[in-house]
Every structure is written in C-alpha cells, then in structure tokens.
Protein backbone atom coordinates (compact mmCIF):
# COMPACT_ATOMS: atom_id res chain seq x y z
CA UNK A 1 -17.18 202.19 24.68
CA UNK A 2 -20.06 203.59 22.44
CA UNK A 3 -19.30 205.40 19.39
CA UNK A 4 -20.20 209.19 18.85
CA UNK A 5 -23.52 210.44 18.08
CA UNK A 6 -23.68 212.91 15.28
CA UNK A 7 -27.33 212.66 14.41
CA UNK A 8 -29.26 215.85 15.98
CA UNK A 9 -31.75 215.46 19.16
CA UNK A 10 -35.09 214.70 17.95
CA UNK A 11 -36.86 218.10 18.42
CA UNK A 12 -39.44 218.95 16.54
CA UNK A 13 -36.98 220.50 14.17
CA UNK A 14 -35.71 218.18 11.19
CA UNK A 15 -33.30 219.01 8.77
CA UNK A 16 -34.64 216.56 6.20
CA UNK A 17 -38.05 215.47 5.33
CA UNK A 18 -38.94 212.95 3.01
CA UNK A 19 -42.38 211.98 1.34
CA UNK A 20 -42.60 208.49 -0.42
CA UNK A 21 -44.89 207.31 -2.42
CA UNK A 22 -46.10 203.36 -2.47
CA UNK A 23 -47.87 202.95 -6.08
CA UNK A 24 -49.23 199.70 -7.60
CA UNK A 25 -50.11 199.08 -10.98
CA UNK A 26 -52.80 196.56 -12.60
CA UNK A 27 -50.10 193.64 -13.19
CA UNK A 28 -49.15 194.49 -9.44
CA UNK A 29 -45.49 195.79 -9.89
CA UNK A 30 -44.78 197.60 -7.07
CA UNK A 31 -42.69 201.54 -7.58
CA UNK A 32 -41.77 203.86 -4.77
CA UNK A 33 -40.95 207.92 -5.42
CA UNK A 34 -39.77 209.96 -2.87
CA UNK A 35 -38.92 214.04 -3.04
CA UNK A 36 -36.34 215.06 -0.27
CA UNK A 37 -37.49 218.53 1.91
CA UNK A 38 -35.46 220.95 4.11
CA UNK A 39 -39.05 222.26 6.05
CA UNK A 40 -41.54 219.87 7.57
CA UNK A 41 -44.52 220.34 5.07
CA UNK A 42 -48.60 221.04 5.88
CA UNK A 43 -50.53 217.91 5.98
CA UNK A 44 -52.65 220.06 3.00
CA UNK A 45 -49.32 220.15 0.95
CA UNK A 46 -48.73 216.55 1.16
CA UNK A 47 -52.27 215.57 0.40
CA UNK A 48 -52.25 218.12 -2.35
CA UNK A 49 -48.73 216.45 -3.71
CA UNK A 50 -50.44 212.44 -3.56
CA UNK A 51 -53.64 213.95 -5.06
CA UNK A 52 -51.59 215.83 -7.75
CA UNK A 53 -49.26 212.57 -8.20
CA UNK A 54 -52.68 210.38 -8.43
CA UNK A 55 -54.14 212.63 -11.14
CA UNK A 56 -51.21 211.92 -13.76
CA UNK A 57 -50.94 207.98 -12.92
CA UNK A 58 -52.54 204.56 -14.17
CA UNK A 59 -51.10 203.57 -11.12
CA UNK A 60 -52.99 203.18 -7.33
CA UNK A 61 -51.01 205.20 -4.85
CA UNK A 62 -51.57 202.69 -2.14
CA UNK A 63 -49.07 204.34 0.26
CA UNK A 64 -47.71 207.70 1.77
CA UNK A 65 -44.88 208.14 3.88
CA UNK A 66 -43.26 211.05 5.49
CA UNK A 67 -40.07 210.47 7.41
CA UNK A 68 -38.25 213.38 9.32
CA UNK A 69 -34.96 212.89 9.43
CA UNK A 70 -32.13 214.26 11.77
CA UNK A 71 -28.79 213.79 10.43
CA UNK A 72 -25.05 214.46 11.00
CA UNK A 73 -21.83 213.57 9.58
CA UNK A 74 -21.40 210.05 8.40
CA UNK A 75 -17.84 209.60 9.63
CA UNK A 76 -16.25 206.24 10.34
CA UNK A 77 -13.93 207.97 12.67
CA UNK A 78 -16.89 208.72 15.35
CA UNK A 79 -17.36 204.63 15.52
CA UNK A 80 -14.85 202.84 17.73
CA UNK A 81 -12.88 199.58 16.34
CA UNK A 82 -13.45 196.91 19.34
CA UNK A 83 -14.36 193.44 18.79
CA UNK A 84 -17.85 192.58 16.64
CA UNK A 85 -17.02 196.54 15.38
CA UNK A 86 -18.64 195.96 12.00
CA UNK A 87 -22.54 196.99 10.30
CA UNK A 88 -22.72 193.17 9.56
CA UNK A 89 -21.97 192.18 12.88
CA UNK A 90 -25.27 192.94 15.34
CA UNK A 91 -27.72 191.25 18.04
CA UNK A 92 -31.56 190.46 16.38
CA UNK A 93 -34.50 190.87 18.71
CA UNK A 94 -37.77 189.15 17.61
CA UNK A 95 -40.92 191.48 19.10
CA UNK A 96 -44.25 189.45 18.95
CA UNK A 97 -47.92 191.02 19.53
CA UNK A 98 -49.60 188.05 20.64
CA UNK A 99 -52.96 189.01 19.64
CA UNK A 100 -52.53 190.43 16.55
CA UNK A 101 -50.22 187.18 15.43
CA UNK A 102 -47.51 189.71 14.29
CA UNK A 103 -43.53 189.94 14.28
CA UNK A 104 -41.24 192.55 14.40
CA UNK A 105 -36.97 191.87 14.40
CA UNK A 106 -34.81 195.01 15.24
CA UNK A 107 -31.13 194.71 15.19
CA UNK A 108 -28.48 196.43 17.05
CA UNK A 109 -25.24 196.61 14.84
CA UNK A 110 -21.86 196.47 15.89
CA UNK A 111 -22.97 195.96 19.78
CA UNK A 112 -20.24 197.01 22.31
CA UNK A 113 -18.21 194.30 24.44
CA UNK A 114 -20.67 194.91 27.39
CA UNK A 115 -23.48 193.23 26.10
CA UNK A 116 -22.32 190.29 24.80
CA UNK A 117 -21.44 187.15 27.25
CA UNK A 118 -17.75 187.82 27.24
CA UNK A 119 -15.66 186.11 24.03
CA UNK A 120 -18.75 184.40 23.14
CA UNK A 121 -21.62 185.02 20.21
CA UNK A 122 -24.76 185.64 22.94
CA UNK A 123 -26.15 188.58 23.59
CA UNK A 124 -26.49 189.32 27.27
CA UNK A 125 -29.64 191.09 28.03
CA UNK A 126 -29.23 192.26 31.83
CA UNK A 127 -26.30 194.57 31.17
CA UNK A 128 -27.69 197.86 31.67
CA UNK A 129 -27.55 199.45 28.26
CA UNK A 130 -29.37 196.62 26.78
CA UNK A 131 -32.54 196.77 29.46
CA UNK A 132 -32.51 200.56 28.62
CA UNK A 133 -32.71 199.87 24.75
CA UNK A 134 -35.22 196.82 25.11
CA UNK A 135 -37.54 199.24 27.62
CA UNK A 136 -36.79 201.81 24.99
CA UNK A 137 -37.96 199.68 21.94
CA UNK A 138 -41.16 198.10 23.77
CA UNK A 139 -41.99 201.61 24.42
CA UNK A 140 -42.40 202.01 20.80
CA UNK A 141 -43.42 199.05 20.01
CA UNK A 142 -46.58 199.07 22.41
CA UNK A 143 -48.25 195.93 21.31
CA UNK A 144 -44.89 193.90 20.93
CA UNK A 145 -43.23 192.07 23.79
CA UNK A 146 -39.18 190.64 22.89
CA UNK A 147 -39.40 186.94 22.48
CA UNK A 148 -35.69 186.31 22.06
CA UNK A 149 -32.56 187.73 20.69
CA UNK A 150 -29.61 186.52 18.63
CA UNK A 151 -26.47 187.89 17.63
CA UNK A 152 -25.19 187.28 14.20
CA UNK A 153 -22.34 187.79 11.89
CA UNK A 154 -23.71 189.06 8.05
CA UNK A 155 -27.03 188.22 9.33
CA UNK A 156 -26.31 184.28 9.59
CA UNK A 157 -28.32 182.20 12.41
CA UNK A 158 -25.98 179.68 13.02
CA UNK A 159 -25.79 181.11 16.92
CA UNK A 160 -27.45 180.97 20.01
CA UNK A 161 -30.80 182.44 20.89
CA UNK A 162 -31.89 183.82 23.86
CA UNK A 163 -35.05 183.69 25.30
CA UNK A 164 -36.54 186.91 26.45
C-alpha cells in the first residue's frame, strides 16, 4: 500500500514560490540565494529582482530559478511502515538522450512491496504502478529513454541492475 498524499494538485495555484539565484565570482566559487513567495510573481518582477541583485554584485548571476511549490503536512504518520519503508531505501532509474550524450538518474524512495521481485533487491518494472511512473517520467523527460534501474539501500550499488 502507498502512503498518503498531502502535497496539493498541481493547479496553477502554488502556495510557495521560490526564486534562486546561481552567482559566480572571478575565483569561480559558486553561491546560491533564494527569497521564498506566497503569489506566483510577473516575469517583469523577477527580471527586475536579478537585474536589481546584479547591480549590487562583483559577482555574475549565471542562473535564475523559480520553483512553485505545492506543499502539505510533512507527517511520518501518512507513510506506511512495510518492508524497504525508509528515504534511504529506493529504486534508481538511469534516463539517457542518445543524441545529446546526456544522463539523467531519478529515484523512487521507499518503493512499495509490488514493485520489487518479491524478498529480493530488483526492481520489477512490469507491475503496473511502475509502467505508469516510467511513462510518466519519459513524458517529462522527452529526450530521455530509461536504460536500466537499480534498487539500493543508502544509495549503495552493490545490487542488481535491470535493463530497461
């Protein structure tokens, strides 16, 4: 069994936005800044904000990033205790874009019974909620098809990989 979802439905109507900043400076150290927002802001605003930011700096702002977030209640009692139960314990899935020579891993923690091969560490990919999530993901990740996946315990590799 799943556990419970507390985060809200992705509407159009956040309840947090945040705007990060990537800056540089001339040795190369890398800083981030972010402000936290209750209102999705005007593209003006934001490009006012990294303009203003710029102004006062030595620094390159190299990057801008503005994340909506939906959120709930972080309670452990909406997650359910069955086996591999724990944020350390989850299934990696290596996405490759072929012609752009790029990788992307996602990771689903905590993975319910179902989709592993009974008592053992491999993920099984035909169960039904793990087609849904990979059709899901390649959705998103347009360019990317799943070259394998791996469950792992605190993000070890010491078990077996499945091809896609």
């Amino acid at each position: 069994m799943a556990g419970t979802r507390t985060a809200g439905t992705v509407d159009g109507t956040p309840n947090k936005v945040v705007v990060s900043l990537g800056v540089i400076d001339a040795s190369g150290d890398k800083y981030s800044d972010s402000v936290v927002l209750t209102a999705v802001p005007l593209d003006a605003d934001i490009e006012a904000y990294v303009a203003a930011y710029q102004a006062v700096t030595q620094a390159s702002v190299y990057s801008v990033n503005v994340q909506l977030n939906y959120e709930g209640d972080a309670d452990p009692d909406n997650a359910e205790t069955a086996q591999r139960n724990s944020a350390k314990d989850g299934i990696n899935l290596l996405w490759k874009d072929f012609a752009a020579l790029k990788t992307q891993s996602t990771r689903v923690v905590a993975p319910i019974p179902e989709v592993m091969q009974g008592n053992q560490d491999i993920p099984l990919l035909s169960f039904l909620a793990m087609t849904t999530y990979i059709a899901e993901t390649g959705d998103l990740l347009t360019a990317y098809a799943l070259q394998s996946a791996q469950y792992t315990e605190r993000r070890e590799r010491s078990n077996e990989r499945v091809k896609a």
